[in-house]
Structures are given as C-alpha cells and as structure tokens.
Protein backbone atom coordinates (compact mmCIF):
# COMPACT_ATOMS: atom_id res chain seq x y z
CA UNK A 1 231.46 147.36 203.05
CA UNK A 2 228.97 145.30 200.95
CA UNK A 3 228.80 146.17 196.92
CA UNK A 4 225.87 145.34 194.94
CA UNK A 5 226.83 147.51 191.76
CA UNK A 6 230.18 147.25 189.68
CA UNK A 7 231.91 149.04 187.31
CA UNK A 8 229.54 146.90 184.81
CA UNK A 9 226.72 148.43 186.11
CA UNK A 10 227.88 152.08 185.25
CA UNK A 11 227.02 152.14 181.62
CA UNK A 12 227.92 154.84 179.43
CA UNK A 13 225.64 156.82 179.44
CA UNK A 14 223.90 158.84 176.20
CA UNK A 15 226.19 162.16 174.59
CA UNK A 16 223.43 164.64 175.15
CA UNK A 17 223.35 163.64 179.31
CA UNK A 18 223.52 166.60 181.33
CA UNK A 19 226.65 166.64 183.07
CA UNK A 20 226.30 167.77 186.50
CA UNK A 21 222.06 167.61 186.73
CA UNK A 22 220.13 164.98 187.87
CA UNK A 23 216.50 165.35 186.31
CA UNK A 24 217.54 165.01 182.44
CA UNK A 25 214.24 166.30 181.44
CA UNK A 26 211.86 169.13 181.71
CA UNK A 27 208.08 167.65 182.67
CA UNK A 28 205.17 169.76 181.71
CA UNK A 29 204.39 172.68 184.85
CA UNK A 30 200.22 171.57 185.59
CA UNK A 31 199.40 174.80 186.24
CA UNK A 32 200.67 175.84 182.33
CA UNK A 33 200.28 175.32 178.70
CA UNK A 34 204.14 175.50 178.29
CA UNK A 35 207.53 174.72 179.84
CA UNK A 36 209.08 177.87 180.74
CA UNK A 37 212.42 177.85 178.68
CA UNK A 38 211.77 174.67 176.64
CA UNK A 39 214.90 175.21 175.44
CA UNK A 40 217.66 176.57 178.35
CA UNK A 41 220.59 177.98 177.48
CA UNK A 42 223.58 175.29 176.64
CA UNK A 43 227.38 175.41 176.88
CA UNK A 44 229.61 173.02 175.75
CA UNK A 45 232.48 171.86 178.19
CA UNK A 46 234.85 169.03 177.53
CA UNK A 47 232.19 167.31 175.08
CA UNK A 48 229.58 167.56 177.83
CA UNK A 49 225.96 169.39 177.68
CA UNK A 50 225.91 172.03 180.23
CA UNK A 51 223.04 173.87 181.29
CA UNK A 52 223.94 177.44 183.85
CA UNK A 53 222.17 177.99 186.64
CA UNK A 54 220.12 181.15 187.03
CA UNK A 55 219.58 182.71 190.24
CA UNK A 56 216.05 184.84 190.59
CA UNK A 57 215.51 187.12 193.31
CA UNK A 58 212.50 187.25 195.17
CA UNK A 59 210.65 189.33 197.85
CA UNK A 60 209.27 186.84 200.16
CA UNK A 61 206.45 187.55 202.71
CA UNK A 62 207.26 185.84 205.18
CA UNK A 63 209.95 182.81 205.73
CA UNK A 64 208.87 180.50 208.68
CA UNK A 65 206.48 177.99 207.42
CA UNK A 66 203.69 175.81 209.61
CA UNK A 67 204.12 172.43 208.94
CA UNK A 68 200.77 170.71 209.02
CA UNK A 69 202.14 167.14 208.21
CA UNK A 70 201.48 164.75 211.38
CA UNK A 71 204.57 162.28 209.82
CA UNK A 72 207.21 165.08 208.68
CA UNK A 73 208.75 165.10 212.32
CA UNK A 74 208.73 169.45 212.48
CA UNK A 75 206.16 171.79 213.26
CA UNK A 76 207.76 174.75 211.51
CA UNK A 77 210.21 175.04 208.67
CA UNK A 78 212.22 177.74 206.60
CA UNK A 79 213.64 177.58 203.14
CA UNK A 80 215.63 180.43 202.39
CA UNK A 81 215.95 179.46 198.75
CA UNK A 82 213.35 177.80 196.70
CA UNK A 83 214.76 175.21 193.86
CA UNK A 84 218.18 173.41 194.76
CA UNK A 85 221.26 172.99 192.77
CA UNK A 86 222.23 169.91 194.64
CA UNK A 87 219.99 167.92 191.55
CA UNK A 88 218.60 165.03 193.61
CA UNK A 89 215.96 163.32 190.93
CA UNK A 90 214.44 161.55 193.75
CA UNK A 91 213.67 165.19 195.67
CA UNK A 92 209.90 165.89 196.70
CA UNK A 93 210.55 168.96 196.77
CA UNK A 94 210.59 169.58 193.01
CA UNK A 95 206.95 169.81 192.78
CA UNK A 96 206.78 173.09 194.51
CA UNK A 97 208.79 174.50 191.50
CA UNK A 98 205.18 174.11 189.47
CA UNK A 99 203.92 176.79 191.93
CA UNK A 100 206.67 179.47 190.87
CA UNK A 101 205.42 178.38 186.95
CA UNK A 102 208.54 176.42 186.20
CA UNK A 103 208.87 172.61 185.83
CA UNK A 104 209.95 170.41 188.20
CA UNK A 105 212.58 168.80 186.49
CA UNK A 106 215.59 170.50 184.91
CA UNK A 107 214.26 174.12 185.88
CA UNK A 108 214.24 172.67 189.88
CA UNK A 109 218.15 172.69 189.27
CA UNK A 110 218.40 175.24 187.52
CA UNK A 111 216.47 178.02 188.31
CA UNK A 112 216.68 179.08 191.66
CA UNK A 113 215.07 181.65 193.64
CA UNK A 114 216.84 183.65 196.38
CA UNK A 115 215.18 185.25 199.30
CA UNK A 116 217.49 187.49 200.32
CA UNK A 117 215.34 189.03 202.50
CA UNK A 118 214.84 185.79 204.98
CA UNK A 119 217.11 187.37 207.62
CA UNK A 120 215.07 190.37 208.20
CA UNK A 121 212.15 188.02 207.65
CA UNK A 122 212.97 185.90 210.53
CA UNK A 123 213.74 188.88 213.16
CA UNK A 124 210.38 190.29 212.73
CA UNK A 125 209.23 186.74 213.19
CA UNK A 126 211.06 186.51 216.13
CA UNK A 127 210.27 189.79 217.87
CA UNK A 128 206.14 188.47 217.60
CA UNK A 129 204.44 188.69 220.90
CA UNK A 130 202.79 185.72 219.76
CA UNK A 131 205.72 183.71 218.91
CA UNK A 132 206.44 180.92 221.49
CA UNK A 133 209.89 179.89 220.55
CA UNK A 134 208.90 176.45 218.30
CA UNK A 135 211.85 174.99 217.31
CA UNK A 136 212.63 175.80 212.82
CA UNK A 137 214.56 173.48 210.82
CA UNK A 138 216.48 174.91 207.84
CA UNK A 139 215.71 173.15 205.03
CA UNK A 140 212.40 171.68 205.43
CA UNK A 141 212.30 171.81 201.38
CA UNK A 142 215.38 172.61 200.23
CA UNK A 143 218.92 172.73 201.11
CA UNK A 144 219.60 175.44 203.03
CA UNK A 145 223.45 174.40 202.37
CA UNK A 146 223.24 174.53 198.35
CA UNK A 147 226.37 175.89 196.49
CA UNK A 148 225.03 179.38 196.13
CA UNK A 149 225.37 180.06 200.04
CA UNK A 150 229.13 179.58 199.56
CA UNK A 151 228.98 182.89 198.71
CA UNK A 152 224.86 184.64 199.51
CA UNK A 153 225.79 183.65 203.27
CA UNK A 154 222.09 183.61 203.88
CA UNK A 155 221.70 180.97 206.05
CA UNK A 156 224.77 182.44 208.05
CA UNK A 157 222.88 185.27 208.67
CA UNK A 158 219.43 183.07 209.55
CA UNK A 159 221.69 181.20 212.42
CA UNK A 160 223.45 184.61 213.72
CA UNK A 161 219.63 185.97 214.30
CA UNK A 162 219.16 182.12 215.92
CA UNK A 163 221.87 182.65 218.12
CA UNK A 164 221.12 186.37 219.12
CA UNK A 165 217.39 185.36 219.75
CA UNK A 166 218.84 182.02 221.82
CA UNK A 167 216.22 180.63 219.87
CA UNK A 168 216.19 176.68 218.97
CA UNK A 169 217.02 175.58 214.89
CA UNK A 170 217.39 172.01 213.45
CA UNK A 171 219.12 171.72 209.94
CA UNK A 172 219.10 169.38 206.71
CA UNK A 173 221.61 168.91 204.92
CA UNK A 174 223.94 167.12 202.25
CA UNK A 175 226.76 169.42 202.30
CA UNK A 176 229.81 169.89 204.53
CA UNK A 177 229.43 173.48 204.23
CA UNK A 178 227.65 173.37 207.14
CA UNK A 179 231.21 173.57 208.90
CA UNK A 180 232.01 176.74 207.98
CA UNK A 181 229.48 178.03 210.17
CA UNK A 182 230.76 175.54 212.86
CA UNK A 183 231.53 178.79 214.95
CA UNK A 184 228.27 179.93 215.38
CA UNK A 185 227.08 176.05 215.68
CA UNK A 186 228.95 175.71 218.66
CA UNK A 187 227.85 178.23 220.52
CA UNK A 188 224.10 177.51 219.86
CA UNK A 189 225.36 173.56 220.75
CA UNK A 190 226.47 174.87 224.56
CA UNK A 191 222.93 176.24 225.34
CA UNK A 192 221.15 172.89 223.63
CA UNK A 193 219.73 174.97 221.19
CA UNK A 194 220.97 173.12 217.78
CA UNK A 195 220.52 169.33 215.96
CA UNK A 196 221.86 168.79 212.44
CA UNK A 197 220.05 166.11 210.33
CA UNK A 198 223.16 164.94 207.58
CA UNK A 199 221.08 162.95 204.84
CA UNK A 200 223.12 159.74 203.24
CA UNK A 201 221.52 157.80 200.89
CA UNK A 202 224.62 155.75 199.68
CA UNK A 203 228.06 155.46 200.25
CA UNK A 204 228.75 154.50 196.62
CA UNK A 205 230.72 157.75 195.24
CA UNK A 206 229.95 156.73 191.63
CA UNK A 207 226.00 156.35 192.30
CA UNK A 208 226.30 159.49 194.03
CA UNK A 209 227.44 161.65 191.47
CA UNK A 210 224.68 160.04 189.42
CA UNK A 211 222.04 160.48 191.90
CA UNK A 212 222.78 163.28 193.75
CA UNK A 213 225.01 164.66 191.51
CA UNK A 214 226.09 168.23 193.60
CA UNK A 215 225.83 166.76 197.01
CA UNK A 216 229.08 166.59 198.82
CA UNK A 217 230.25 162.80 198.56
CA UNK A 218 229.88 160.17 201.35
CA UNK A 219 232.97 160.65 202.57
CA UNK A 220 232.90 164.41 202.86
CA UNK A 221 229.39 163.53 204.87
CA UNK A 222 231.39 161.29 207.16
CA UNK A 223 233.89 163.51 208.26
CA UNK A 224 231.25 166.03 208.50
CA UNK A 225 229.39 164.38 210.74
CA UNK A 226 232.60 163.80 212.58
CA UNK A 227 233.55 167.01 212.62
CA UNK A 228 230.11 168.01 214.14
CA UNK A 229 230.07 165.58 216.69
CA UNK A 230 233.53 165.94 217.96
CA UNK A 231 232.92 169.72 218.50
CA UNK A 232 229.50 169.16 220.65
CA UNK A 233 226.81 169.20 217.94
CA UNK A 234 223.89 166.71 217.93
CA UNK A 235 223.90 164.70 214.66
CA UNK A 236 220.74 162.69 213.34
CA UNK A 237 221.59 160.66 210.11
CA UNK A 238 218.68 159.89 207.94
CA UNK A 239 218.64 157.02 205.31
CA UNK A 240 216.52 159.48 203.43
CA UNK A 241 215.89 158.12 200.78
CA UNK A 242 215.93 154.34 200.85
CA UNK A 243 215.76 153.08 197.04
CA UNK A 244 214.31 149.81 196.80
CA UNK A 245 216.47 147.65 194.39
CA UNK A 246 219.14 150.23 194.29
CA UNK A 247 220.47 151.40 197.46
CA UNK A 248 218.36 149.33 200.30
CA UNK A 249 221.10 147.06 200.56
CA UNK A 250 223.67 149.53 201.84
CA UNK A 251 221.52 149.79 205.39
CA UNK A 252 224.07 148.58 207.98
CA UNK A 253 227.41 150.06 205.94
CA UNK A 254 225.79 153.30 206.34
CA UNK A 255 224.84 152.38 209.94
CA UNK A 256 227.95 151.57 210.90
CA UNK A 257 230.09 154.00 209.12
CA UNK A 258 228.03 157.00 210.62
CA UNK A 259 227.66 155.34 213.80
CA UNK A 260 231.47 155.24 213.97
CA UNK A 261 231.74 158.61 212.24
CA UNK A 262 229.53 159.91 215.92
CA UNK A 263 226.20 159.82 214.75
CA UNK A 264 223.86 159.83 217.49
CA UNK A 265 220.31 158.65 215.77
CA UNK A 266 219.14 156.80 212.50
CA UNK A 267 215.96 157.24 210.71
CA UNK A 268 214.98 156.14 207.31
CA UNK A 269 212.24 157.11 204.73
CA UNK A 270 211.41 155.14 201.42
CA UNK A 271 211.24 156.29 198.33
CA UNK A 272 207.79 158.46 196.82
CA UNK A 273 207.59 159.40 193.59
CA UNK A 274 204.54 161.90 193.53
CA UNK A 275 203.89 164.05 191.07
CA UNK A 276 206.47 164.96 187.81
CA UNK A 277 208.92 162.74 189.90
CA UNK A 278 207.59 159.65 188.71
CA UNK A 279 208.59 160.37 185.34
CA UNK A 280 211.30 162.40 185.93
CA UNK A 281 213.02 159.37 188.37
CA UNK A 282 212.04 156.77 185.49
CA UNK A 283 214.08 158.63 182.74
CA UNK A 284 216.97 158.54 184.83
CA UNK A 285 216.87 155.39 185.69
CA UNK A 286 216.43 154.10 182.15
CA UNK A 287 219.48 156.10 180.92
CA UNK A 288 221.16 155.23 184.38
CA UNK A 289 220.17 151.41 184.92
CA UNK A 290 217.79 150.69 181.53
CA UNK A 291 218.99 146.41 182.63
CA UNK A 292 217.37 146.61 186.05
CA UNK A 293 215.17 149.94 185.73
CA UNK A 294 212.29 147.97 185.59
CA UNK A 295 212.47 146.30 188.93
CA UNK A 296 213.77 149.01 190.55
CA UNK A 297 210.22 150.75 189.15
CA UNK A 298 208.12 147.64 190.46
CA UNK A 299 210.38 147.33 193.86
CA UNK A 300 209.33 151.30 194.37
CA UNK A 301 205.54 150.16 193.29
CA UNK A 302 205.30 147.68 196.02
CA UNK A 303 206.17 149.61 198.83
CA UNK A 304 203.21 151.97 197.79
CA UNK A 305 200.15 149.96 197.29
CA UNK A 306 201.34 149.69 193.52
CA UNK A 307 201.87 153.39 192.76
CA UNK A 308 205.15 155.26 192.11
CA UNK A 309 203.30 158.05 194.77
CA UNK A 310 202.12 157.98 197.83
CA UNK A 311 200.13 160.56 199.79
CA UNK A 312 198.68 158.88 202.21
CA UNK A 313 199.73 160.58 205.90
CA UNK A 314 201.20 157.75 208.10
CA UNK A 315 202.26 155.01 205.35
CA UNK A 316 204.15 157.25 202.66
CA UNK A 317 207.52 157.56 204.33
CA UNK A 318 207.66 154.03 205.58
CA UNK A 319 205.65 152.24 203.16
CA UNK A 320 203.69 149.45 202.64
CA UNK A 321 203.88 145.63 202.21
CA UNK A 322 206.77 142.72 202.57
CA UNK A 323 209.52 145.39 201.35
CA UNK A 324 209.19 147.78 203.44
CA UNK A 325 208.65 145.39 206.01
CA UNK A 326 211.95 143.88 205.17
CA UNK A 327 213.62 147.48 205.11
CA UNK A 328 212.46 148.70 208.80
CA UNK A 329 213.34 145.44 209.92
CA UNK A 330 216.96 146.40 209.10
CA UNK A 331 216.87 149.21 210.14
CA UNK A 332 215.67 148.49 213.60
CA UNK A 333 218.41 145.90 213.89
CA UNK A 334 220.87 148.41 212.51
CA UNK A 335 219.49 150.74 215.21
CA UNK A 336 220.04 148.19 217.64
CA UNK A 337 223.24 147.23 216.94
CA UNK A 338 225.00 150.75 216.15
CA UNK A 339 223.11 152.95 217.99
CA UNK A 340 222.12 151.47 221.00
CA UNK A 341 221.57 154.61 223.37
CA UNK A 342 219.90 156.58 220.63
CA UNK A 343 217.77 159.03 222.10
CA UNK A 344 216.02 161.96 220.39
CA UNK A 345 217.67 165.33 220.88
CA UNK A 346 215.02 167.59 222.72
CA UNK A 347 216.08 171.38 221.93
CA UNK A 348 216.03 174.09 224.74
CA UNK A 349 212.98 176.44 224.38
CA UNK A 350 213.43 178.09 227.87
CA UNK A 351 216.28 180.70 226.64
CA UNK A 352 214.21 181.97 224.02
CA UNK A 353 211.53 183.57 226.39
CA UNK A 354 214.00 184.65 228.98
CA UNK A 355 215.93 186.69 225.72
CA UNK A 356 212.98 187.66 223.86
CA UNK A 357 212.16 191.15 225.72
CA UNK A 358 215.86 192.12 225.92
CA UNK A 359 216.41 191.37 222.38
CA UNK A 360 213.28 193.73 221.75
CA UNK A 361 215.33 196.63 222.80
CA UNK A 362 217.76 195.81 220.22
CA UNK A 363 215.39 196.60 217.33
C-alpha cells in the first residue's frame, strides 16, 4: 500500500478543535440574518471541545424523492433523516441544511432531523396505482446508516416494507451497520432486488478520522464489503470523493483492496465544493494541512474551470482539465486491472407488479 502522508503530516492540531466533527465552523444560513445557535452547547471531555448532537423530529410529507439530475446515476431517492452525524466536511449534502434554517457547517452534524414517519411514508407510496416499481436508493443525501439508526431502526423498517412490496432498493453507505440488517439483505439479494454502494475515500485510518471523522474506518468498510459479498449481495465501491492533492494517490490501493475484499464495480467522483463547503472544506484544511492547504485548494480549482464549485450537469463529478484527466485515467486502468468483468447490477422490477395487488389486501 502506497503512503503519501506521515506521522509529520498530522500536526497538532488547535485546543478549541472539535473532537469528533468535521466542519469546525458554523457558515452563515443564505436564507437568514443569523446562525441558528451561534453558540451550541459545549462539554468538556478529556480536554477536548465537544458539541451534543440534537435530534429534531419532523413530520415529513412524503419520503421518495425524483431525482432530476441526468449525472447522479438514480431516478428516485429517500433520506429518512436529514443532516448526518457521520461529519464528512467534503459532503454536498450540507447545503440542504440552509433549507431547514440551520447552517451547513457544524449544525449539518449536529442537528439532525428524524422522519420517523418514512415507513408509513413509503407504504402509501408503494400501494400508488401510479407507482411503477423505479428502483430507490437509501441515502441519496444522507446516510441512511448514521449512528442514530443503531437504535431509531428506521431504515430497518424502510427495507422490511422493500422486502414485503418485493420492490427493488440500492443503498449508500459508510457504515458497517448495514450488516445488521444482513437478514433482510439477503433475502431481497435472492430475488435480485438489492445493490449496496460502500463509499471509500481513503484507506488512511488517521485521515479518516480527520475527514470523515464518524464513518466506520477502512477496514471495517473492507470486511463489510466482504461480508456483503460473501453472503450474495451486489457491492459497488465508489471513490467518492477523490481529493486532488490529498487522497488521489490512493486509487489502485483502494482498487485492489476492495477488489480483493469482493467488490464487484468501481466508480469515482471528484471533489465540488459548492456552496458554504468551500469555506467550510478550506478551514479544515488549514487547521488540518495549513503546509500544503494551498495546493490542495488550487489542485481542487483546476479540476473545475478554476472554482472550488461546480454545477455544471455532465462535468461536475468528473471534472475538468489535465487532473482529472490524469485521475479517470487511473481509474480506468484500475478498472481494468481489478475489476475486469465489472458489469452494472440491473435490479429486478418484475416482482414488484406481480406483488403489488396482493400486498393491497394487506392494508
């Protein structure tokens, strides 16, 4: 396995660092005059700032969304919490937190809203005349696999309505608790009704914790993937995201380690910093890596016509120019060489029309 970073590179990093977050800051919410909670509640554990997490419910109207994105790769997605713990400072997702008045930074993290109501949500979806049986992926926005559903058990509930319905789901995720539904992952597995998406971004445990910082480690993701695959379930990997100048050089150790681990398809996305993420990314980094945070920056700015963001439908996950160039060139090869058979996993939408009027009865 290839190192760029040692234990040199891993400064200390300031007192007041949030142990356990990612974002370090709160940006200004847009849509407001003020930060909600400009100043969170703080505990003190060991020496180290802590901030709680807060868990909001919420009455949802509905939980399947339409993706209108040509380049996401879904047509339909549901999120059954809004805001992650997981603290990825890289996440797009964050932005949507403006929408719920909070910022996208620490409150992402930190405040979380819980639909509880998703289950019921998705069996009235399901019942629809009108609904054709389009594959959903879990976790379109957020992780559907967060800490909290250790013990809500809501996306349990959102793949036991899956299964009863025989109706196709993909999943994203960073977390092995995705096993502890294996059970009911099986079973949608035999009728070719299941694919689970494991994101690595590094196999570097220490720039993990940093940059993911309540993600389950690369290791745990390797066995999980393992684990998956050895008990029938389709795995994708996605290099999602590839950092430019921080973890683009890791391509073919994660290629090969997943490959080996049973992976059955690679994809990658680069790095976009749209939005509050831009300036939440570059505060990290500068506390993180303030000796190379500058390249890193310009690396990022290169890929996307010399912007940290990148809207533009068709070049914003792949990027632009001789570094991204350079990066799905490596990838292909690492496709190539690991993955030679790698086919895309087609789920079945047949079962869902021949169960839907039975199911009716049920309700």
């Amino acid at each position: 396995m290839s190192k760029l970073f040692n234990d040199d590179d891993y400064r200390e990093v300031p007192s007041d660092y949030l142990k356990g977050r990612g974002a370090q800051i709160n940006t200004p919410n847009p849509f407001h005059n003020t930060i909600h909670d400009h100043d969170p509640t703080v505990t003190w554990e060991d020496g180290q700032t802590q901030l709680k997490t807060q868990f909001i419910y919420v009455h949802a109207k509905t939980i399947v969304n339409k993706v209108t994105s040509t380049d996401v790769g879904m047509s339909y997605s549901m999120n059954p919490y809004q805001g992650c713990e997981h603290g990825c400072v890289y996440c797009y997702a964050r932005n949507t937190h403006n929408y719920w008045g909070y910022s996208a930074g620490l409150d992402f993290e930190q405040k979380i809203m819980v639909k509880k109501d998703a289950p019921a949500l998705l069996a009235k979806r399901l019942r629809s005349k009108n609904w054709e049986g389009e594959p959903i992926v879990l976790s379109g926005n957020t992780d559907c696999y967060q800490p909290v559903e250790r013990k809500l058990e809501i996306t349990r509930k959102l793949l036991e309505i899956m299964l009863q319905f025989r109706h196709p789901v993909g999943i994203i995720t960073k977390n092995h608790m995705v096993l502890r539904d294996l059970d009911i992952l099986k079973r949608l597995a035999e009728h070719n009704l299941v694919s689970v998406n494991i994101s690595v971004t590094t196999l570097d445990t220490n720039l993990q914790q940093k940059l993911e910082p309540r993600t389950t480690h690369p290791l745990g993701r390797l066995k999980t993937i393992e684990t998956l695959t050895k008990n029938g379930i389709p795995v994708n990997v996605m290099l999602a995201p590839i950092i430019p100048g921080l973890t683009d050089h890791e391509i073919f150790d994660i290629a090969k380690a997943t490959s080996e681990a049973g992976a059955r398809r690679l994809s990658h996305i680069i790095v976009r910093l749209n939005g509050a993420i831009g300036e939440i990314f570059t505060d990290w980094l500068q506390k993180n890596f303030p000796d190379r945070a500058q390249k890193v920056l310009n690396k990022i700015k290169e890929t996307h016509g010399g912007q940290l963001n990148d809207s533009r439908v068709g070049t914003r996950m792949s990027g632009e120019g001789h570094i991204a160039q350079v990066i799905s060139d490596q990838v292909q090869v690492a496709r190539r060489k690991y993955f030679p058979e790698s086919e895309k996993v087609v789920l079945n939408r047949g079962l869902y029309q021949q169960y839907k009027r039975p199911q009716l009865s049920l309700f």
